[in-house]
N, C-alpha and C. Protein backbone atom coordinates (compact mmCIF):
# COMPACT_ATOMS: atom_id res chain seq x y z
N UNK A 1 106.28 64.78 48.57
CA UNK A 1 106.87 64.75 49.89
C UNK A 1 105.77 64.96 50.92
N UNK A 2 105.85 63.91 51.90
CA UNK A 2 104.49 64.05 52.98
C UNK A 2 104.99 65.12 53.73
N UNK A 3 103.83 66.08 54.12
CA UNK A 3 104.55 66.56 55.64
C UNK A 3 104.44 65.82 56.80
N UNK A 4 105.76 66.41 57.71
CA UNK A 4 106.40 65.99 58.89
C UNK A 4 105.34 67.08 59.96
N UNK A 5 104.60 66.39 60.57
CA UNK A 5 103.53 66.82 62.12
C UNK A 5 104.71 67.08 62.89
N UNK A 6 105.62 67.04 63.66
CA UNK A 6 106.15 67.15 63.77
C UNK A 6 107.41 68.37 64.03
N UNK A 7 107.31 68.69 62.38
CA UNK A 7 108.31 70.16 62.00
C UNK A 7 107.03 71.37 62.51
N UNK A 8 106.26 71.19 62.05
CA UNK A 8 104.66 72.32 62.77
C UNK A 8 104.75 72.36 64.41
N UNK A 9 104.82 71.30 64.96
CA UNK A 9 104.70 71.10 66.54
C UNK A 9 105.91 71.51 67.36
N UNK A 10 107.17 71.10 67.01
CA UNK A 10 108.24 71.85 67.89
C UNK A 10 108.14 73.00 67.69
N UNK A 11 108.66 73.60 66.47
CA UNK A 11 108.32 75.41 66.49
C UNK A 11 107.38 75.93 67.89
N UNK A 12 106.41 75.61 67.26
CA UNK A 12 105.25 75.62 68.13
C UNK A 12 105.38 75.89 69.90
N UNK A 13 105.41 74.46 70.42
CA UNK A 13 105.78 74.34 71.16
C UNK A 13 106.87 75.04 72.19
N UNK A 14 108.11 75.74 71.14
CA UNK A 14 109.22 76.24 72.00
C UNK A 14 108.43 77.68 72.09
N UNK A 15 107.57 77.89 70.81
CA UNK A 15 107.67 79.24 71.31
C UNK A 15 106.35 79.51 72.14
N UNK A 16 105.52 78.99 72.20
CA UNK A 16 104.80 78.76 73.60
C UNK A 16 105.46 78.78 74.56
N UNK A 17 106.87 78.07 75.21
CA UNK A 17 107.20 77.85 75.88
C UNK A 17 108.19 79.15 76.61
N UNK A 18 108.67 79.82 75.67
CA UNK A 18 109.40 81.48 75.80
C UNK A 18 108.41 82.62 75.99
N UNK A 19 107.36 82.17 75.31
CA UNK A 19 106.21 83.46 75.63
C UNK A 19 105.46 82.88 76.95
N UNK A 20 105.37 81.85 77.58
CA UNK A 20 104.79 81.76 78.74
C UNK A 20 106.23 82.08 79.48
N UNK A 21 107.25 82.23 79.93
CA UNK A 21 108.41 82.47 80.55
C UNK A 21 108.60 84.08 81.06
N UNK A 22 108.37 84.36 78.95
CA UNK A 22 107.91 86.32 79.48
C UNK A 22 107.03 86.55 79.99
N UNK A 23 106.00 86.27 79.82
CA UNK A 23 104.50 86.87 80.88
C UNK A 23 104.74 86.42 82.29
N UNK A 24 105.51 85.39 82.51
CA UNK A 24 105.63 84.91 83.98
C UNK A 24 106.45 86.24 84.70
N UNK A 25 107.65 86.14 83.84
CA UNK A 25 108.30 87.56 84.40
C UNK A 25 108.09 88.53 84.20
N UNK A 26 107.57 89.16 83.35
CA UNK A 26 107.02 90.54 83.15
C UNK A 26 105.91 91.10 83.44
N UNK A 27 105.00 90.04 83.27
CA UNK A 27 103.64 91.11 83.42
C UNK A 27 102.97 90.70 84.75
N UNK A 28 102.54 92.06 84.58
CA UNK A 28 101.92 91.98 86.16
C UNK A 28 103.44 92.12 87.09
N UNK A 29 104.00 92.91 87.20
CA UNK A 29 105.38 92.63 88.09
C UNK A 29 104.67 93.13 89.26
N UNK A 30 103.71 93.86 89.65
CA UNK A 30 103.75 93.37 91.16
C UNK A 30 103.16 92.79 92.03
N UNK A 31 102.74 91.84 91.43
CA UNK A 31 101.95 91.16 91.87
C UNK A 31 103.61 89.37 91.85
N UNK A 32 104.57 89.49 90.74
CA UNK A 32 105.77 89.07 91.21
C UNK A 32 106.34 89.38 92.51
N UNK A 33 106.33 90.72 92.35
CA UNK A 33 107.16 91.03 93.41
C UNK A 33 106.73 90.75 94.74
N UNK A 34 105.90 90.76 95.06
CA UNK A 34 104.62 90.46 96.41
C UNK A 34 105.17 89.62 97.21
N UNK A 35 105.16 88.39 96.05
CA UNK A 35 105.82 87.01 95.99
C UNK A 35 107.58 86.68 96.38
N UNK A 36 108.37 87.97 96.44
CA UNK A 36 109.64 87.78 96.87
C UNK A 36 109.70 88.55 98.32
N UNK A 37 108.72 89.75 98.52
CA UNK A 37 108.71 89.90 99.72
C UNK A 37 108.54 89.26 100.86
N UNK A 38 109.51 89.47 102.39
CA UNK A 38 109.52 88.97 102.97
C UNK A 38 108.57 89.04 104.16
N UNK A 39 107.88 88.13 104.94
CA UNK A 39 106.55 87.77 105.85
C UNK A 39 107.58 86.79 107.27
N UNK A 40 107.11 87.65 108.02
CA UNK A 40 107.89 87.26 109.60
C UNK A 40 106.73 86.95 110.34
N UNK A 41 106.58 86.18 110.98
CA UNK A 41 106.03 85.61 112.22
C UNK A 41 106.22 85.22 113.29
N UNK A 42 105.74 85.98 114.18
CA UNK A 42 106.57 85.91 115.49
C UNK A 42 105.31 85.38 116.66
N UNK A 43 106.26 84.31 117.71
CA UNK A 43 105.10 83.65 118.36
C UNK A 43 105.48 84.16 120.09
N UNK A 44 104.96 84.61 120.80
CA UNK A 44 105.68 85.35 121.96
C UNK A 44 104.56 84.65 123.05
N UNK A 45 105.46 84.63 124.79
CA UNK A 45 104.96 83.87 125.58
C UNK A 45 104.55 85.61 126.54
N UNK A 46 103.12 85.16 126.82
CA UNK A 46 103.31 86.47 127.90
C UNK A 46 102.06 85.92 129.01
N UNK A 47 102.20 84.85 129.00
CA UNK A 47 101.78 84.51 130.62
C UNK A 47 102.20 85.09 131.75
N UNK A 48 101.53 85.20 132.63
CA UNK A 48 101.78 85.81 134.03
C UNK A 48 102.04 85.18 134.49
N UNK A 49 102.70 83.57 134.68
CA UNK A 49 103.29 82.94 135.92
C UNK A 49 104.76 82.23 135.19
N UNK A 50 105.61 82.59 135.97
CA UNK A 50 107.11 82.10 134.89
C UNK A 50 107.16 80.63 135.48
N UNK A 51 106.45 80.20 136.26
CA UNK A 51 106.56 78.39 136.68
C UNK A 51 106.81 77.41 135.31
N UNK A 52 106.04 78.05 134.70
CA UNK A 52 106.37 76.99 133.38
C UNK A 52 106.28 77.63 132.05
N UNK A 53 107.37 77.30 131.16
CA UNK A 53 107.21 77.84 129.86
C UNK A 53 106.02 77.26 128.91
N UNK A 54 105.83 78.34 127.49
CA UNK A 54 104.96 77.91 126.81
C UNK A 54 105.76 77.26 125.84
N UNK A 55 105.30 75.79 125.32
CA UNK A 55 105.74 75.19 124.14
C UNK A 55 105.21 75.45 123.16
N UNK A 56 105.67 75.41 122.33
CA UNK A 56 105.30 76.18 120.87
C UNK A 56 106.01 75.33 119.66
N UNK A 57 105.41 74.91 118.91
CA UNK A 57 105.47 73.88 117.43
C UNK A 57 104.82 74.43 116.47
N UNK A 58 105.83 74.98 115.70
CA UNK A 58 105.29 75.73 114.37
C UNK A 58 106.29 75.05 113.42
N UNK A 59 104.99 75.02 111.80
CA UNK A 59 105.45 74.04 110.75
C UNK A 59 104.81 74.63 109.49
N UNK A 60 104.95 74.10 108.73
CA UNK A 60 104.44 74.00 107.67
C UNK A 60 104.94 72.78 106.83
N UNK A 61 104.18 72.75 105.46
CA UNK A 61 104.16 71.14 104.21
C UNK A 61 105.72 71.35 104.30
N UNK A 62 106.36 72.38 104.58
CA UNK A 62 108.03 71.85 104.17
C UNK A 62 109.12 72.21 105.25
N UNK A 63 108.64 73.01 106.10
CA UNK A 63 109.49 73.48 107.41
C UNK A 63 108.52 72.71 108.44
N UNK A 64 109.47 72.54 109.50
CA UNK A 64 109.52 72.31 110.56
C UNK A 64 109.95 73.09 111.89
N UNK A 65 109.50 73.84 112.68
CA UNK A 65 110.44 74.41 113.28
C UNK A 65 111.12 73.78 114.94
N UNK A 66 110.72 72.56 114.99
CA UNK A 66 110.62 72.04 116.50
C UNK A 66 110.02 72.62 117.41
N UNK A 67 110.41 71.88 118.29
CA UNK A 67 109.48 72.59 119.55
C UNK A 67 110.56 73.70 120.18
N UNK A 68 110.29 74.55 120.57
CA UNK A 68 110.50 76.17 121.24
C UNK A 68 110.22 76.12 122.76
N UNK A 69 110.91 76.16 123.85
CA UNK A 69 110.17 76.35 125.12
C UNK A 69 110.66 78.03 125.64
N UNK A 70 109.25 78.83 125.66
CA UNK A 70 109.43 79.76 125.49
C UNK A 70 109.19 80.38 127.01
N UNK A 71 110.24 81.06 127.81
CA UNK A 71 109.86 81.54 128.94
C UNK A 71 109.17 82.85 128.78
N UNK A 72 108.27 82.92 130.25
CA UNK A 72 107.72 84.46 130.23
C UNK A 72 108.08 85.74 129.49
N UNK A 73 108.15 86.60 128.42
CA UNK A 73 108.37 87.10 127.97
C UNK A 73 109.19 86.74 126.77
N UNK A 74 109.38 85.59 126.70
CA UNK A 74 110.51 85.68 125.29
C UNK A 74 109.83 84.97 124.17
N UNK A 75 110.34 85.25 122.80
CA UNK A 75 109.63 84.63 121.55
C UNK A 75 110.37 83.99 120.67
N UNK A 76 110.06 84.11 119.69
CA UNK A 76 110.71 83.00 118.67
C UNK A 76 109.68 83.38 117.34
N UNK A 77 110.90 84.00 116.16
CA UNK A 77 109.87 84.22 115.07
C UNK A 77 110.61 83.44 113.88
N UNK A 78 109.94 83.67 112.60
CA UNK A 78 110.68 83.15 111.01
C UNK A 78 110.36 83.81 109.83
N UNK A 79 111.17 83.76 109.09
CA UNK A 79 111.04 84.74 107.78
C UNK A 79 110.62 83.54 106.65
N UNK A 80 109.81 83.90 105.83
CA UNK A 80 109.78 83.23 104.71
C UNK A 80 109.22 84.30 103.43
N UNK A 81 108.84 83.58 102.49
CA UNK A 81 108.07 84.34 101.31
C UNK A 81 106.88 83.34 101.00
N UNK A 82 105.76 84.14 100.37
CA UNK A 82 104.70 83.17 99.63
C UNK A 82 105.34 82.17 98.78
N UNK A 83 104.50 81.23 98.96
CA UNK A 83 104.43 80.67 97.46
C UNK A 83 104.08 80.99 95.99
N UNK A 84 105.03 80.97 95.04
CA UNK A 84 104.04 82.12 93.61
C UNK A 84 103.12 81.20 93.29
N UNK A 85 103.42 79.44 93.29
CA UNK A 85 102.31 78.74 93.20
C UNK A 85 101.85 77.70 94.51
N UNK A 86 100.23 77.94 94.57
CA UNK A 86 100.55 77.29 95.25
C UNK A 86 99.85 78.14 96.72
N UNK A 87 99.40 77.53 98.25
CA UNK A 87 98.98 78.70 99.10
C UNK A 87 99.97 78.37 99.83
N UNK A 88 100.47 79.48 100.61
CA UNK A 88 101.30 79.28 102.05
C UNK A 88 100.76 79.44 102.99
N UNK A 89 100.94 78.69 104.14
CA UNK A 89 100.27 77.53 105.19
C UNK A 89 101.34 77.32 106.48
N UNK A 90 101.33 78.43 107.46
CA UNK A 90 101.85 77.73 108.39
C UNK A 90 100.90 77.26 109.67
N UNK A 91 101.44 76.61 110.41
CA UNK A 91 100.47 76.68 111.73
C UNK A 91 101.28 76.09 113.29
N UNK A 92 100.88 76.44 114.10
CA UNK A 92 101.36 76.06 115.62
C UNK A 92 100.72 75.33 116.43
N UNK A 93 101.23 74.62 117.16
CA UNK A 93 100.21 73.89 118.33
C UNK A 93 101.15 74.48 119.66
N UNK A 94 100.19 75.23 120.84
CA UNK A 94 100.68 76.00 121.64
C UNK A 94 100.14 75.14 123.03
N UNK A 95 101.04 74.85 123.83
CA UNK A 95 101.06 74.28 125.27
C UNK A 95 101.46 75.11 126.64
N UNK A 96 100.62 74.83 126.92
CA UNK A 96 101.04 75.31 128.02
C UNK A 96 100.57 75.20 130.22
N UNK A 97 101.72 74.26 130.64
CA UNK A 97 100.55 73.21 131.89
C UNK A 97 99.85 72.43 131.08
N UNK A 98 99.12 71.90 131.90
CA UNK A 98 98.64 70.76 131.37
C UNK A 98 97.12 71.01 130.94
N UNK A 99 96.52 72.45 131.06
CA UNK A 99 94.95 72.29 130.68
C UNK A 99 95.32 72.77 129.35
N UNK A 100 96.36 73.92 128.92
CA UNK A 100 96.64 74.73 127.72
C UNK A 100 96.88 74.11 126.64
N UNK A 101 96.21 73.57 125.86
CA UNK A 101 96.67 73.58 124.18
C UNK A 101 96.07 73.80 123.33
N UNK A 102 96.91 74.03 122.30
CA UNK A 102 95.99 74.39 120.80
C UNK A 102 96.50 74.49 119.58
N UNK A 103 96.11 74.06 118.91
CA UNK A 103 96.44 74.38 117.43
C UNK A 103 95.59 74.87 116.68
N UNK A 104 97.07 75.99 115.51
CA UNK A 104 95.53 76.98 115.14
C UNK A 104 96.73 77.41 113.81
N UNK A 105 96.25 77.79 112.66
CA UNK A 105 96.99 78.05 111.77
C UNK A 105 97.37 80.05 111.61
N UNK A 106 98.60 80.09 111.67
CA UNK A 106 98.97 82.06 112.26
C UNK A 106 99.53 82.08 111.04
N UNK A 107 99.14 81.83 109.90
CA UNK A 107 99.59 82.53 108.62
C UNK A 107 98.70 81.27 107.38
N UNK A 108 97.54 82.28 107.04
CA UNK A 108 97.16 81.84 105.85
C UNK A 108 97.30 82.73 104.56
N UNK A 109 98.03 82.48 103.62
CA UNK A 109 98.23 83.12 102.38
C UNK A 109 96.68 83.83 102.34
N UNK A 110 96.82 85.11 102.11
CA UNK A 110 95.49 86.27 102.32
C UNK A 110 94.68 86.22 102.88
N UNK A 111 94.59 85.83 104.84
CA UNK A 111 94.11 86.05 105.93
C UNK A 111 94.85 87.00 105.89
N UNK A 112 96.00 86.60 106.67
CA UNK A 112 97.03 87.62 107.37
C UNK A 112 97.32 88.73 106.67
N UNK A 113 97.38 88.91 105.24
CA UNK A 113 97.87 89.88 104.30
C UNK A 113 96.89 90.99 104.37
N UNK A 114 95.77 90.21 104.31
CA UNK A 114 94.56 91.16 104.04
C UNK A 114 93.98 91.55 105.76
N UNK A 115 94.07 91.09 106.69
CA UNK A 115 93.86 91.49 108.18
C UNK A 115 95.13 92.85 108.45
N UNK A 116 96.14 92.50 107.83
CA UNK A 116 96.82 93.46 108.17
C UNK A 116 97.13 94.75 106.85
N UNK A 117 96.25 94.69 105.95
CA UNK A 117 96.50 95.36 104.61
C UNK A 117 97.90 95.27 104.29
N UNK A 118 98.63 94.26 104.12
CA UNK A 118 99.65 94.33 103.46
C UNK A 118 99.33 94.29 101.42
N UNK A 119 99.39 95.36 101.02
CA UNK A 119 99.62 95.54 99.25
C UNK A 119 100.67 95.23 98.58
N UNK A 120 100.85 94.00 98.86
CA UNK A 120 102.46 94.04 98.23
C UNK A 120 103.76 94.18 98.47
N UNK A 121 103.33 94.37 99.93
CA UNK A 121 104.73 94.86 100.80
C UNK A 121 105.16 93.78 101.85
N UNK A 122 106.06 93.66 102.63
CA UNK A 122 106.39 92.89 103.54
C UNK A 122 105.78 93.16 104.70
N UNK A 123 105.46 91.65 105.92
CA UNK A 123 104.43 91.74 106.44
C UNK A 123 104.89 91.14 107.80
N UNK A 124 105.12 91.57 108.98
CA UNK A 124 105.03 90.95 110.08
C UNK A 124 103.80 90.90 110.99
N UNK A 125 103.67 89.94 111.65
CA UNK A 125 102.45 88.91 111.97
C UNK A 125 102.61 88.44 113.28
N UNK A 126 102.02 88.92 114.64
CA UNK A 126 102.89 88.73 116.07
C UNK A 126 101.23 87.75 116.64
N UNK A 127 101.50 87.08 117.29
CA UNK A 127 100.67 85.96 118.03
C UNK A 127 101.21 85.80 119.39
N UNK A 128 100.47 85.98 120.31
CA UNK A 128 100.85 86.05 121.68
C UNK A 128 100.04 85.17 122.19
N UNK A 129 100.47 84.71 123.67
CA UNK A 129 99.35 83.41 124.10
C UNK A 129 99.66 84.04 125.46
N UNK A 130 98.61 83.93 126.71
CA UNK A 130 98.13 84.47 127.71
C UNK A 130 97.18 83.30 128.47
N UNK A 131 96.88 83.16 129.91
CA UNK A 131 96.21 82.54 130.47
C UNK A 131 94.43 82.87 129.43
N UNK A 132 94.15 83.72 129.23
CA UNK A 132 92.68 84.09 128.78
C UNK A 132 92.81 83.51 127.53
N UNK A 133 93.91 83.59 126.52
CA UNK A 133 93.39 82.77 124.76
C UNK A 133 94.39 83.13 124.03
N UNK A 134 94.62 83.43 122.90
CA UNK A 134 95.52 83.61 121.78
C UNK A 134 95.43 84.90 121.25
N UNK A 135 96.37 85.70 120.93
CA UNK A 135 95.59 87.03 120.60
C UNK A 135 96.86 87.14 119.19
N UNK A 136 96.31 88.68 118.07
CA UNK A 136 96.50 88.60 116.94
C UNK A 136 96.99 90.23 117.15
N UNK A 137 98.22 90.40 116.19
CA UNK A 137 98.72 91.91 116.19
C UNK A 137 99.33 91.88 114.85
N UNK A 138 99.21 92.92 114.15
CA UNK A 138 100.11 93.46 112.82
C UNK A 138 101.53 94.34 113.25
N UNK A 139 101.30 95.01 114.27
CA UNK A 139 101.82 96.06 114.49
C UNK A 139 102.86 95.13 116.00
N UNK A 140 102.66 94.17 116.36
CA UNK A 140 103.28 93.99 117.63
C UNK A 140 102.71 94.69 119.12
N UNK A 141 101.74 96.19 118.75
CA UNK A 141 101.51 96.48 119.95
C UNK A 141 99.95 96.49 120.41
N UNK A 142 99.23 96.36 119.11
CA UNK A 142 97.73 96.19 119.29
C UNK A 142 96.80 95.15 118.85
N UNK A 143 96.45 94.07 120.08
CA UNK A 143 96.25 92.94 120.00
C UNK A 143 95.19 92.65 119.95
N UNK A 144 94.42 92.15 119.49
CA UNK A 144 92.93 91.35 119.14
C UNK A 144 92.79 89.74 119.53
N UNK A 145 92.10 89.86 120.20
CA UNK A 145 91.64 88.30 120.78
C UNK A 145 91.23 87.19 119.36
N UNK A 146 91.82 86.70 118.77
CA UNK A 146 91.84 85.46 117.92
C UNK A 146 91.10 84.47 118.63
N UNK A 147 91.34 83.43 119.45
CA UNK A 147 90.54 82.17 119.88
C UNK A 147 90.44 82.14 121.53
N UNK A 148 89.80 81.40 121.99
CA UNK A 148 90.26 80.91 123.80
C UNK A 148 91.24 79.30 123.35
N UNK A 149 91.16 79.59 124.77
CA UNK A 149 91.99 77.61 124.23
C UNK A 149 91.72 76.68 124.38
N UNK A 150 90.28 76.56 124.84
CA UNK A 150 89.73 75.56 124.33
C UNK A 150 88.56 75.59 123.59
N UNK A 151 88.20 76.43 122.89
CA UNK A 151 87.61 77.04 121.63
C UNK A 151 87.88 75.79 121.05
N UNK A 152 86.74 75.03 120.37
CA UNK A 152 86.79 74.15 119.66
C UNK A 152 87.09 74.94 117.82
N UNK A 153 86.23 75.47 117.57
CA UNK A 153 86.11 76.49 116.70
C UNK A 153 87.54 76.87 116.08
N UNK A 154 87.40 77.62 114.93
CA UNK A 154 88.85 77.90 114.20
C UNK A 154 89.16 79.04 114.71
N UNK A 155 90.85 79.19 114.70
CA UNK A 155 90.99 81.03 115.15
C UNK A 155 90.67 81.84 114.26
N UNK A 156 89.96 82.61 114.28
CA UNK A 156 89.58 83.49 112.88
C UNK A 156 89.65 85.00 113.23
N UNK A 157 89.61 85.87 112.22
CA UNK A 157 89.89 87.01 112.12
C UNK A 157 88.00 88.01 112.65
């Protein structure tokens, strides 16, 4: 009787396929869990002249959020989670009058995490825009100048 290649390879195969399933879920859980926590981003207008709102277009490879016309003081944020595979990627293009624009990416999978020491925990992420440039907060109340706006250059930390 020949052997069947075959009867060796499914076995095989399934149980490769159950032991990669457990390590996905089990090990390392928090570095899982990281991955279900939730990451808010919030984009806020705080120009000094209410004549005209700031437009604001934030997206990513699978959301869209339209355009936002955001008056003096008011914002517009979104909740999501990482990707477990894979980087998460959002970004905005910010208007405002006719000299103001820019696009600049306000959430790179471990910029933002690591600018704001988030370990695993959930993470909000505030971006404000101003006549002077774009500025960067963890906390919502203490802001760091990120880019100007017409900074050719990337916004960086």
């Amino acid at each position: 009787m020949a052997n069947n290649p075959n009867i060796t390879i499914i076995p095989l195969f399934y149980f490769l396929a159950v032991v990669s399933c457990i390590a996905l879920t089990t090990a390392n859980r928090t570095t899982n869990e990281f991955f279900l926590k939730v990451h808010i981003v919030y984009i806020l207008n705080d120009m000094d002249d209410d004549s005209k709102p700031l437009i604001a277009r934030c997206k990513s490879g699978d959301d869209d959020f339209g355009e936002k016309l955001l008056k003096k003081g008011e914002s517009f944020y979104w909740r999501f989670k990482l990707h477990l595979f894979g980087r998460t990627l959002y970004f905005c293009r910010l208007r405002w009058e006719k000299e103001k624009n820019r696009s600049f990416d306000v959430f790179e999978d471990g910029r933002e995490t690591r600018i704001c020491n988030i370990n695993g925990g959930e993470g909000d992420y505030y971006w404000k825009a101003n006549r002077e440039g774009i500025y960067f907060s963890c906390d919502g109340k203490k802001f760091h100048k990120r880019c100007e706006w017409d900074q050719k250059i990337k916004c960086t930390d």
